[in-house]
N, C-alpha and C. Protein backbone atom coordinates (compact mmCIF):
# COMPACT_ATOMS: atom_id res chain seq x y z
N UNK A 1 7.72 63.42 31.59
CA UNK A 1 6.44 63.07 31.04
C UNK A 1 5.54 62.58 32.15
N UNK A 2 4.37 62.50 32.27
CA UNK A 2 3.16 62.39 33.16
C UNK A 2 2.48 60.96 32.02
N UNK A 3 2.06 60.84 33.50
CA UNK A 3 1.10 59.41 32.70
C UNK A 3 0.32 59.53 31.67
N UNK A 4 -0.31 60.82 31.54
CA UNK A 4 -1.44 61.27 30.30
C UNK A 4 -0.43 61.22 29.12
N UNK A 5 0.66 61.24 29.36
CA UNK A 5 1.55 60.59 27.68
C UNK A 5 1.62 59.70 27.16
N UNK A 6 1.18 58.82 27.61
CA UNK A 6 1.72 57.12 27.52
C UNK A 6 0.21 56.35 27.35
N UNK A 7 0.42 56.04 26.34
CA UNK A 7 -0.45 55.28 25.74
C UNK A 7 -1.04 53.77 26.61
N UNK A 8 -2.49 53.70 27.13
CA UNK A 8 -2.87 52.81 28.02
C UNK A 8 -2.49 51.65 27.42
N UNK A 9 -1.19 51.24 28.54
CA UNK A 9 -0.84 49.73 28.21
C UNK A 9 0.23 49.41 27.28
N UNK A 10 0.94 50.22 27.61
CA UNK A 10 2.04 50.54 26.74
C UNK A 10 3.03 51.41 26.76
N UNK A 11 4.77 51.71 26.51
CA UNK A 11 5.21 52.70 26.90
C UNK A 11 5.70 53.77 25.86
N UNK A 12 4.84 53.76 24.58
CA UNK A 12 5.05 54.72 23.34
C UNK A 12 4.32 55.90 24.17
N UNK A 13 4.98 57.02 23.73
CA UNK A 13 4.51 58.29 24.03
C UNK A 13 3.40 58.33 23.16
N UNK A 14 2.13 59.42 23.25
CA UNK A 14 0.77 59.59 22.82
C UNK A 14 1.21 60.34 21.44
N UNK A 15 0.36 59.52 20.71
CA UNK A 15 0.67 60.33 19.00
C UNK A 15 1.41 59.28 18.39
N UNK A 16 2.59 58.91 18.98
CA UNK A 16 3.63 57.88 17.63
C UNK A 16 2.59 57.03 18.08
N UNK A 17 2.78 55.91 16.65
CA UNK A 17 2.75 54.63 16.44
C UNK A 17 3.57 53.93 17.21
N UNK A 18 3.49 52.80 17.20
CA UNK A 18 4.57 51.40 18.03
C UNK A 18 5.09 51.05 16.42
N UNK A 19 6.20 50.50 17.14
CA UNK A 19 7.17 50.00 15.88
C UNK A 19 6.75 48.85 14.86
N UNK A 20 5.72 48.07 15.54
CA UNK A 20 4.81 46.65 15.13
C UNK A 20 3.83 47.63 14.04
N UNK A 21 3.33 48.71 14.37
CA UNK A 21 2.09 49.36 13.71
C UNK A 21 2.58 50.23 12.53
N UNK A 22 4.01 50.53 12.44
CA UNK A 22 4.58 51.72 11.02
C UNK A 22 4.55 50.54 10.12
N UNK A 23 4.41 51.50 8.75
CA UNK A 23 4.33 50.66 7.84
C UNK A 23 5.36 50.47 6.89
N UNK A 24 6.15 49.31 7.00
CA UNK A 24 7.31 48.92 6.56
C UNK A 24 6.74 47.73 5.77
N UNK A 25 7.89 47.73 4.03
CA UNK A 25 7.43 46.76 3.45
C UNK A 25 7.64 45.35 3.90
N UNK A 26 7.21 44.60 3.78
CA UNK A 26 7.37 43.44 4.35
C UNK A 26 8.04 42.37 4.01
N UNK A 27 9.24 41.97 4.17
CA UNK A 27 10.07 41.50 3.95
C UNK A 27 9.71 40.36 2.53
N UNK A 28 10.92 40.44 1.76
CA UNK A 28 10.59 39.56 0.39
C UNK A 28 10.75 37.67 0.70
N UNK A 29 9.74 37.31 0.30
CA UNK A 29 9.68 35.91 0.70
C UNK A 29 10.85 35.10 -0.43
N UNK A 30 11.21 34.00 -0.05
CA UNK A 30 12.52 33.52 -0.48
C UNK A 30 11.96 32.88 -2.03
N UNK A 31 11.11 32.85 -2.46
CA UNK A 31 10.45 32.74 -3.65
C UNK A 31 10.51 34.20 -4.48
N UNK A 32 10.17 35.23 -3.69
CA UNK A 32 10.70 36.67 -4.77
C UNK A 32 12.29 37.26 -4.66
N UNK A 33 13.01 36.83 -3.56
CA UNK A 33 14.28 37.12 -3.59
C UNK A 33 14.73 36.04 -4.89
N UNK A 34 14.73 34.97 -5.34
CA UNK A 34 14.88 33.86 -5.84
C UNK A 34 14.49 34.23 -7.09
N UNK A 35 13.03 34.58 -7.67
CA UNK A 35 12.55 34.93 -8.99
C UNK A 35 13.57 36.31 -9.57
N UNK A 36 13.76 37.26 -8.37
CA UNK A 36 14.85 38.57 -8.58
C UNK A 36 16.19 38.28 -8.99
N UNK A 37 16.52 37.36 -8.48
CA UNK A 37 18.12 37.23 -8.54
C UNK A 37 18.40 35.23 -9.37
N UNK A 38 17.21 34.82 -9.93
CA UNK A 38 17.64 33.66 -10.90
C UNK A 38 17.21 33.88 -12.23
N UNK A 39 18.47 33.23 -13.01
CA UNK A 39 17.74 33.41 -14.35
C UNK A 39 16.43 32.14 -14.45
N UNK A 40 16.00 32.32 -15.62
CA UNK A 40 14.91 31.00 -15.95
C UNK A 40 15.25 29.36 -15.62
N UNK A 41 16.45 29.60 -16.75
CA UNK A 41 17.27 27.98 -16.62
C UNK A 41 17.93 27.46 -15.11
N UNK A 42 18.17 28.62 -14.34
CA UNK A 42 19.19 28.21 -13.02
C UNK A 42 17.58 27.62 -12.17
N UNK A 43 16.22 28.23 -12.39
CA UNK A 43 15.22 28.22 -11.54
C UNK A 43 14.48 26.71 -12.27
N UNK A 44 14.84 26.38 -12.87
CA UNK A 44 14.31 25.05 -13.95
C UNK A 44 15.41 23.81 -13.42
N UNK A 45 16.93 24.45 -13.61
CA UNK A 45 17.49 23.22 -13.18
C UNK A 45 17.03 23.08 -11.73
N UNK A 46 16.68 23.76 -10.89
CA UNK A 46 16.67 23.21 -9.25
C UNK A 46 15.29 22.88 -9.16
N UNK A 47 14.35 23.28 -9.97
CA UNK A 47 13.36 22.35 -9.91
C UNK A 47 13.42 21.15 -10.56
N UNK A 48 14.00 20.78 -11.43
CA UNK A 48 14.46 19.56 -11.60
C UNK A 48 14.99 19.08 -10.88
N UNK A 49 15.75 19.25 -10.43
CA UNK A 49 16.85 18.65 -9.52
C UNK A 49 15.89 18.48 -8.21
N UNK A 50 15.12 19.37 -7.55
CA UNK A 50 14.52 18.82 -6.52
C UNK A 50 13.12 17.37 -7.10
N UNK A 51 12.98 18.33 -8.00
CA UNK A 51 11.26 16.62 -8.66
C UNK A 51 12.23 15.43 -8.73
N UNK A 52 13.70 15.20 -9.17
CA UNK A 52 14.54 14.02 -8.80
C UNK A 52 14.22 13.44 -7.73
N UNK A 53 14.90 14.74 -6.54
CA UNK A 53 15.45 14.13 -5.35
C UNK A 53 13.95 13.54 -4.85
N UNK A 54 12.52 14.55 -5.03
CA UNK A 54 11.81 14.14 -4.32
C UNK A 54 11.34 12.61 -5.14
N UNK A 55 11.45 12.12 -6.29
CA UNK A 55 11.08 11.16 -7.11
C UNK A 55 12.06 10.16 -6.89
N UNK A 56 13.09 10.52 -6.43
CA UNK A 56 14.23 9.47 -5.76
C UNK A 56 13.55 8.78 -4.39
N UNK A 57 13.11 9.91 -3.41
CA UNK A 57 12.86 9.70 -1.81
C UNK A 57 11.46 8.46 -1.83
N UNK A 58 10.52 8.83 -2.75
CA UNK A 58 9.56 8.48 -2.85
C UNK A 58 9.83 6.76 -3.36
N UNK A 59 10.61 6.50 -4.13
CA UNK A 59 11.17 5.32 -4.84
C UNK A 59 11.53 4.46 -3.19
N UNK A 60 12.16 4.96 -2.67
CA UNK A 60 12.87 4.33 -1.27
C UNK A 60 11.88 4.45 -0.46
N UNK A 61 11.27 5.08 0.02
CA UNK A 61 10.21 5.08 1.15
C UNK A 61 8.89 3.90 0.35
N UNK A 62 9.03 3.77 -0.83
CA UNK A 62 7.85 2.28 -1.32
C UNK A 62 8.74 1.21 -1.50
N UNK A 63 10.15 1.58 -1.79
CA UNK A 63 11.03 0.07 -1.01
C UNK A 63 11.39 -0.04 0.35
N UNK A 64 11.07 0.54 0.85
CA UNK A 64 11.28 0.34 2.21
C UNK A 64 9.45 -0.33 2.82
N UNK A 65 8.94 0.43 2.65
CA UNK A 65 7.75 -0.10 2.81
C UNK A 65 7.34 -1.12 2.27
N UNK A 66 7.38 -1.86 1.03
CA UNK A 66 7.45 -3.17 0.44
C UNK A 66 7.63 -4.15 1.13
N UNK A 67 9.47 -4.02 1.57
CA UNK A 67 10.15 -4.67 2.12
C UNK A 67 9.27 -5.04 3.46
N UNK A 68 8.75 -3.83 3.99
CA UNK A 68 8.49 -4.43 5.39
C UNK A 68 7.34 -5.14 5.56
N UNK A 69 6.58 -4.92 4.67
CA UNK A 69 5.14 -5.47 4.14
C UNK A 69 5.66 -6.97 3.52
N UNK A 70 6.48 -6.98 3.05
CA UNK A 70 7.05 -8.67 2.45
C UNK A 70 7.58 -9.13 4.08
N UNK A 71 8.09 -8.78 4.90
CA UNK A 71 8.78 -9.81 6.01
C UNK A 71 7.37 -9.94 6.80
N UNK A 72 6.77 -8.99 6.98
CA UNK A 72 5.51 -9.16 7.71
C UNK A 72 4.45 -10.24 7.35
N UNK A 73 4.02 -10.07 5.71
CA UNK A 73 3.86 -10.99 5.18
C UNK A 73 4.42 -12.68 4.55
N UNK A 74 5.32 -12.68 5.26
CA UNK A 74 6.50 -14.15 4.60
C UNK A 74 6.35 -14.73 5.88
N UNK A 75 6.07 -13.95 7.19
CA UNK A 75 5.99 -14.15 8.49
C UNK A 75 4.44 -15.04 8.80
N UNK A 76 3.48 -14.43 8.18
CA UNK A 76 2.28 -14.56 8.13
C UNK A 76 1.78 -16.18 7.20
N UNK A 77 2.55 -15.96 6.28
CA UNK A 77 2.43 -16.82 5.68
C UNK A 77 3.19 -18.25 6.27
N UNK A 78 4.40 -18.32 6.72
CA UNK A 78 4.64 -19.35 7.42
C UNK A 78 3.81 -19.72 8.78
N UNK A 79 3.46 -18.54 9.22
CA UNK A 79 2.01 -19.42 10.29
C UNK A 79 0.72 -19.91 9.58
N UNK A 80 0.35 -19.34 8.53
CA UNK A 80 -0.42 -20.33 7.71
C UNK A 80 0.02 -21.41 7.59
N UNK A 81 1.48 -21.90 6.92
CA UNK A 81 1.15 -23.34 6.43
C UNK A 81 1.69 -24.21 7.80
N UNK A 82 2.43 -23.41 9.36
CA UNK A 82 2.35 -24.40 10.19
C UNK A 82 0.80 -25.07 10.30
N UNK A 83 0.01 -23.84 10.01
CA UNK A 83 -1.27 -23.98 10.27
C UNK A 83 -1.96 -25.37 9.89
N UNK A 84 -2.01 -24.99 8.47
CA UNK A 84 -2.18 -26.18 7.08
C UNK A 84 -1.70 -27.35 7.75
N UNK A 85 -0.51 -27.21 7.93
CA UNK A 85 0.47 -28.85 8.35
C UNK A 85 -0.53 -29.63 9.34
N UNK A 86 -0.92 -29.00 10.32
CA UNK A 86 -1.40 -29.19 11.67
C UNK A 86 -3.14 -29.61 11.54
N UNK A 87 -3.58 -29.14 10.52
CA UNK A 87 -4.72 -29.53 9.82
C UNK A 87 -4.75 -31.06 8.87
N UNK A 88 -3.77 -30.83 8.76
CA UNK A 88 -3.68 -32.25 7.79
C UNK A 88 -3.33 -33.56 8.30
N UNK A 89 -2.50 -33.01 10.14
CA UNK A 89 -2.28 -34.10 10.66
C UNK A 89 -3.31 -34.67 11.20
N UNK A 90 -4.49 -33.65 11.64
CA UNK A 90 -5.63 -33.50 12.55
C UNK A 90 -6.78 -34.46 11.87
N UNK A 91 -6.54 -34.51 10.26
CA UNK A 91 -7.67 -35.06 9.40
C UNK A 91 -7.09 -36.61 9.49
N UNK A 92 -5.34 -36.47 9.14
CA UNK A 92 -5.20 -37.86 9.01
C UNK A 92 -5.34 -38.45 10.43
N UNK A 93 -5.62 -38.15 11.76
CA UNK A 93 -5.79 -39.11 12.58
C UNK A 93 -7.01 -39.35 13.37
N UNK A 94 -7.65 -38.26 12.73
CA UNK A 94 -9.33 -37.85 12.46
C UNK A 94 -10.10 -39.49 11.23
N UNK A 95 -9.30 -39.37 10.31
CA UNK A 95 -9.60 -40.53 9.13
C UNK A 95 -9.11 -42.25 10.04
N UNK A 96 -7.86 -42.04 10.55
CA UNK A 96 -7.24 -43.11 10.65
C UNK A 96 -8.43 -43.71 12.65
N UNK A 97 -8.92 -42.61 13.29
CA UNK A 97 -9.85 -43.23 14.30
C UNK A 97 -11.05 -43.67 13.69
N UNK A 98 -11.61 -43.32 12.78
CA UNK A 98 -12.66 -42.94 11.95
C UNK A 98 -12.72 -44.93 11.49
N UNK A 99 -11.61 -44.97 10.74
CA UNK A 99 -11.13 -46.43 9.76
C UNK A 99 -11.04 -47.36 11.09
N UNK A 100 -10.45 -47.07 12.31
CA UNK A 100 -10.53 -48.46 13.13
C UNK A 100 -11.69 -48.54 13.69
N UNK A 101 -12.56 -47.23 13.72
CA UNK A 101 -13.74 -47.20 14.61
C UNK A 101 -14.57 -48.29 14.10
N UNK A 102 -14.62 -47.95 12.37
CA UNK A 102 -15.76 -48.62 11.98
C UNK A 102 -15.01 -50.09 11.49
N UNK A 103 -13.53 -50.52 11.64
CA UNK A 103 -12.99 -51.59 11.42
C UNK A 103 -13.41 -53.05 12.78
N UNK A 104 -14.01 -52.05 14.29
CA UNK A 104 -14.27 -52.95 14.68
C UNK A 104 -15.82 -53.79 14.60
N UNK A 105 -16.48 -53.05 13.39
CA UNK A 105 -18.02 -53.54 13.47
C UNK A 105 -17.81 -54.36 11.58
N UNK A 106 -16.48 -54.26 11.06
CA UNK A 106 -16.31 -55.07 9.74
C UNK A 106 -14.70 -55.22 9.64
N UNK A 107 -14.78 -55.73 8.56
CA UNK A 107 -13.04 -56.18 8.34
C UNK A 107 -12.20 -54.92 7.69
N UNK A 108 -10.95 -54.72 8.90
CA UNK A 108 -10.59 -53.03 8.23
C UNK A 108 -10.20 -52.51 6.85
N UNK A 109 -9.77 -53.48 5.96
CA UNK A 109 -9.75 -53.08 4.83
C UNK A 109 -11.12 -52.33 4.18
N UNK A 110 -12.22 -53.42 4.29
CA UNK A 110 -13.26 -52.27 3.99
C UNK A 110 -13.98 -51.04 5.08
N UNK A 111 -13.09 -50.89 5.94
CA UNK A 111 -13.79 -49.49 6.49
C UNK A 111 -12.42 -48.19 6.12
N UNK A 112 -11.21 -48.80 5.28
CA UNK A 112 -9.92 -47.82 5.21
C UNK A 112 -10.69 -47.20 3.29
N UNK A 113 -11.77 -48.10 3.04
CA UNK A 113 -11.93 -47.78 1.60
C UNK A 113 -13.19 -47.04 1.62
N UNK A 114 -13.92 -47.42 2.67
CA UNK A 114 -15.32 -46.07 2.90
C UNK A 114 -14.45 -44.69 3.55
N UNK A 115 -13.52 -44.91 4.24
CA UNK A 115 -12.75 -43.59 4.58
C UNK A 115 -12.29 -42.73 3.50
N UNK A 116 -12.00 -43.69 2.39
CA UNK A 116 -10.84 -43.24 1.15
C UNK A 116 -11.67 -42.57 0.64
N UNK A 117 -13.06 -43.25 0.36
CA UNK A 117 -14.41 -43.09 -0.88
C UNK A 117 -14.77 -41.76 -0.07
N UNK A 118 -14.95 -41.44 1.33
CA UNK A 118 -15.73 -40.27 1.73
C UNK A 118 -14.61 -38.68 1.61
N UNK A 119 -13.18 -39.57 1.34
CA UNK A 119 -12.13 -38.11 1.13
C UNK A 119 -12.04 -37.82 -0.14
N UNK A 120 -12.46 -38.70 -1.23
CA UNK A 120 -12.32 -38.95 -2.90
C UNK A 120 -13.60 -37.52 -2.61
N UNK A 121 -14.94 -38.03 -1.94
CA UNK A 121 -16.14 -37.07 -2.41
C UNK A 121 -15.92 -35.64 -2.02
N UNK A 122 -15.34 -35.55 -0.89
CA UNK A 122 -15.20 -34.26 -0.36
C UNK A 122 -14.00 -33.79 -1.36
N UNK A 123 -12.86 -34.39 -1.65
CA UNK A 123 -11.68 -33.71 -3.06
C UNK A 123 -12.73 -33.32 -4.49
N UNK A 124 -13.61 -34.08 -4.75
CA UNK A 124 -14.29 -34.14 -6.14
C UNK A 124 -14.99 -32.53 -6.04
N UNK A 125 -15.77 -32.20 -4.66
CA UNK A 125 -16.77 -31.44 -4.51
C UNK A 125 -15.80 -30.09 -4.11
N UNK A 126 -14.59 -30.16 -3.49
CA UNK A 126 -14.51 -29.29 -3.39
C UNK A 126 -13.04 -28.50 -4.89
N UNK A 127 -13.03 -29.77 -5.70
CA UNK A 127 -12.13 -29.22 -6.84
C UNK A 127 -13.57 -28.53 -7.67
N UNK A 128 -15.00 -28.80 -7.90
CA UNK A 128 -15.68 -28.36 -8.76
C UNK A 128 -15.90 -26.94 -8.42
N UNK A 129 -16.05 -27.15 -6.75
CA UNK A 129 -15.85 -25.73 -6.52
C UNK A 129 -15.43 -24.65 -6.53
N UNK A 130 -14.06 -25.21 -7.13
CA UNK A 130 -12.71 -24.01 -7.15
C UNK A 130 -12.82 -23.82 -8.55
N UNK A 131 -13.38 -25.05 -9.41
CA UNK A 131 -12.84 -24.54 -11.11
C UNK A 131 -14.04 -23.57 -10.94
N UNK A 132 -15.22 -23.53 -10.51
CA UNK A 132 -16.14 -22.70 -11.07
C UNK A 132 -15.65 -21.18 -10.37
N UNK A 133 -15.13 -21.30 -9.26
CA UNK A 133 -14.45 -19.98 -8.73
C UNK A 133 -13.44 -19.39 -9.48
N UNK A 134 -12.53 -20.05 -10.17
CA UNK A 134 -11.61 -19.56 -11.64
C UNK A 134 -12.56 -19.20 -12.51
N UNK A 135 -13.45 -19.90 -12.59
CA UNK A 135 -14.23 -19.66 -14.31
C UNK A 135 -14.80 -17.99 -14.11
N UNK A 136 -15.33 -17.63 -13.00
CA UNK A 136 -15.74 -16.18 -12.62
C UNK A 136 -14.87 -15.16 -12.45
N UNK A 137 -13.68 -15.30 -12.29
CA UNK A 137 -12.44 -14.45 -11.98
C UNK A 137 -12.25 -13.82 -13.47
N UNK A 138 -12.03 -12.68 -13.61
CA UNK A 138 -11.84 -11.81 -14.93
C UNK A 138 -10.56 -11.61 -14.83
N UNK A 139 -9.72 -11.44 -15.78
CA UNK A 139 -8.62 -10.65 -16.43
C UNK A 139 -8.52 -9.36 -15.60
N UNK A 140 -7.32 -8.99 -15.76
CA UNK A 140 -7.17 -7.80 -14.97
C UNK A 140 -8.39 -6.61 -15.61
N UNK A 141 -9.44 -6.08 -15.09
CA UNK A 141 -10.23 -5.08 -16.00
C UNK A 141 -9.80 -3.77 -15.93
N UNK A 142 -9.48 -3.26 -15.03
CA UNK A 142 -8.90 -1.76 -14.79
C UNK A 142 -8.26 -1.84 -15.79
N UNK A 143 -6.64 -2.69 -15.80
CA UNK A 143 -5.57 -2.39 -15.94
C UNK A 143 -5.93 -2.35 -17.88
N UNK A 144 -6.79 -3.52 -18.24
CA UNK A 144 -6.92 -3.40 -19.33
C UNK A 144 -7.04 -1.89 -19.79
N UNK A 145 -8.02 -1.48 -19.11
CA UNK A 145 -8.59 -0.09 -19.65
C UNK A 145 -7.96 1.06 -19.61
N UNK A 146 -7.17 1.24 -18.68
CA UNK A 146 -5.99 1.82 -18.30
C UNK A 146 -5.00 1.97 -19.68
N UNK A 147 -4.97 0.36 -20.05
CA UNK A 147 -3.40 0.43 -21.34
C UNK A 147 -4.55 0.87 -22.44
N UNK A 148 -5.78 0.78 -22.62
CA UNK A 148 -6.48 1.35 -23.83
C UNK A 148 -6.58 2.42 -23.91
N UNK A 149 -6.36 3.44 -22.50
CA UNK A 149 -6.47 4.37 -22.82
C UNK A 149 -4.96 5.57 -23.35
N UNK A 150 -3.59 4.55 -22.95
CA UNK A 150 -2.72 5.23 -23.46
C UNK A 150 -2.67 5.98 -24.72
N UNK A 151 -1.83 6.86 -24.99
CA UNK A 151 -2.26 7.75 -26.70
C UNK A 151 -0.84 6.75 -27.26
N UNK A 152 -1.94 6.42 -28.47
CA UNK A 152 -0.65 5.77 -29.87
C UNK A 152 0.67 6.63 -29.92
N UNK A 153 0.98 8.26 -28.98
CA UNK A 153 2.58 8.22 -29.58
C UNK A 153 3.58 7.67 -28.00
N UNK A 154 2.66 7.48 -27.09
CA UNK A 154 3.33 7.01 -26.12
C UNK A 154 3.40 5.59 -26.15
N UNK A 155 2.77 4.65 -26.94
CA UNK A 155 3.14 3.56 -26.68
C UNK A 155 3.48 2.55 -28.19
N UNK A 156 4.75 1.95 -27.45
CA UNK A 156 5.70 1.36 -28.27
C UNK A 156 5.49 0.46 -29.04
N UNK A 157 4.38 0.07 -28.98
CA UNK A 157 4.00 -1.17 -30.10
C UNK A 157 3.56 -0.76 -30.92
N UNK A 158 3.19 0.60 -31.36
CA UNK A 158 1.93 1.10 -32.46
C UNK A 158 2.98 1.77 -32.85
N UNK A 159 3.01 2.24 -34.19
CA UNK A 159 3.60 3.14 -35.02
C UNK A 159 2.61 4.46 -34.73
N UNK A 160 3.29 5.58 -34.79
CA UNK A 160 2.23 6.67 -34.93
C UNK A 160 2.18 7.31 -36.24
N UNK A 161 1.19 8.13 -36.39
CA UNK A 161 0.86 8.37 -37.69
C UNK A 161 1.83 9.18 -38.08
């Protein structure tokens, strides 16, 4: 054969196709080999059986994640209340310089009771503050609406018709 046979860029002789270019059916994807050769029920149980496994995996990967979200958080939270602790020591010796400061311009009993009277006002002002911050807080609202919208035969407290 002479070069004028051979297809530019390639070593098929002139005229055939390449083996990539004939047209062969194309192999059956493992979803039609599978629909060919299962009955209904065998193709039902393994989809069941996989919506398990994957409804199993999913169960563990949000306990696992929980979990790590609780140590992270239990972690977090104990540097808060070193926090807190360290605040409270800071006030009581914040109060207790406060009580001798002004104990040396009167007699300390009455400067330990203007200390007491100015922590009584700041407790008073800041409990009114918090009930009115409860009084604005709603009930769960989603969730309410959520259970209203269940249908009477799915849920167990209602008789259905």
């Amino acid at each position: 054969m002479t070069s004028g046979q051979y297809r530019a860029g390639g070593s098929t002789p002139a005229g055939e196709t390449p083996a990539y270019g004939r047209s062969h059916p194309a192999p059956d994807s493992e979803a039609e080999v599978r629909a060919r050769n299962e009955s209904l029920g065998e193709m039902f149980s393994s989809f069941s059986r996989n919506i398990s496994t994957l409804l199993r995996q999913e169960v563990q990967l949000a306990k696992a994640e929980a979990t790590q979200t609780a140590k992270q958080g239990g972690t977090g939270a104990g540097m808060v209340a070193g926090a807190a602790l360290g605040g409270v020591f800071t006030l009581l010796f914040l109060s207790l310089a406060l009580m001798w400061a002004l104990g040396s311009v009167m007699h300390l009993g009455f400067a330990a009771v203007i200390v007491a009277v100015i922590w009584a006002v700041v407790a008073a002002v800041l409990a009114a503050m918090g009930k009115k911050h409860f009084e604005k807080m709603k009930d769960l609202p989603q969730t309410q609406d959520t259970v209203a919208e269940i249908p009477p035969t799915l849920n167990p407290t209602k008789e259905t018709p």
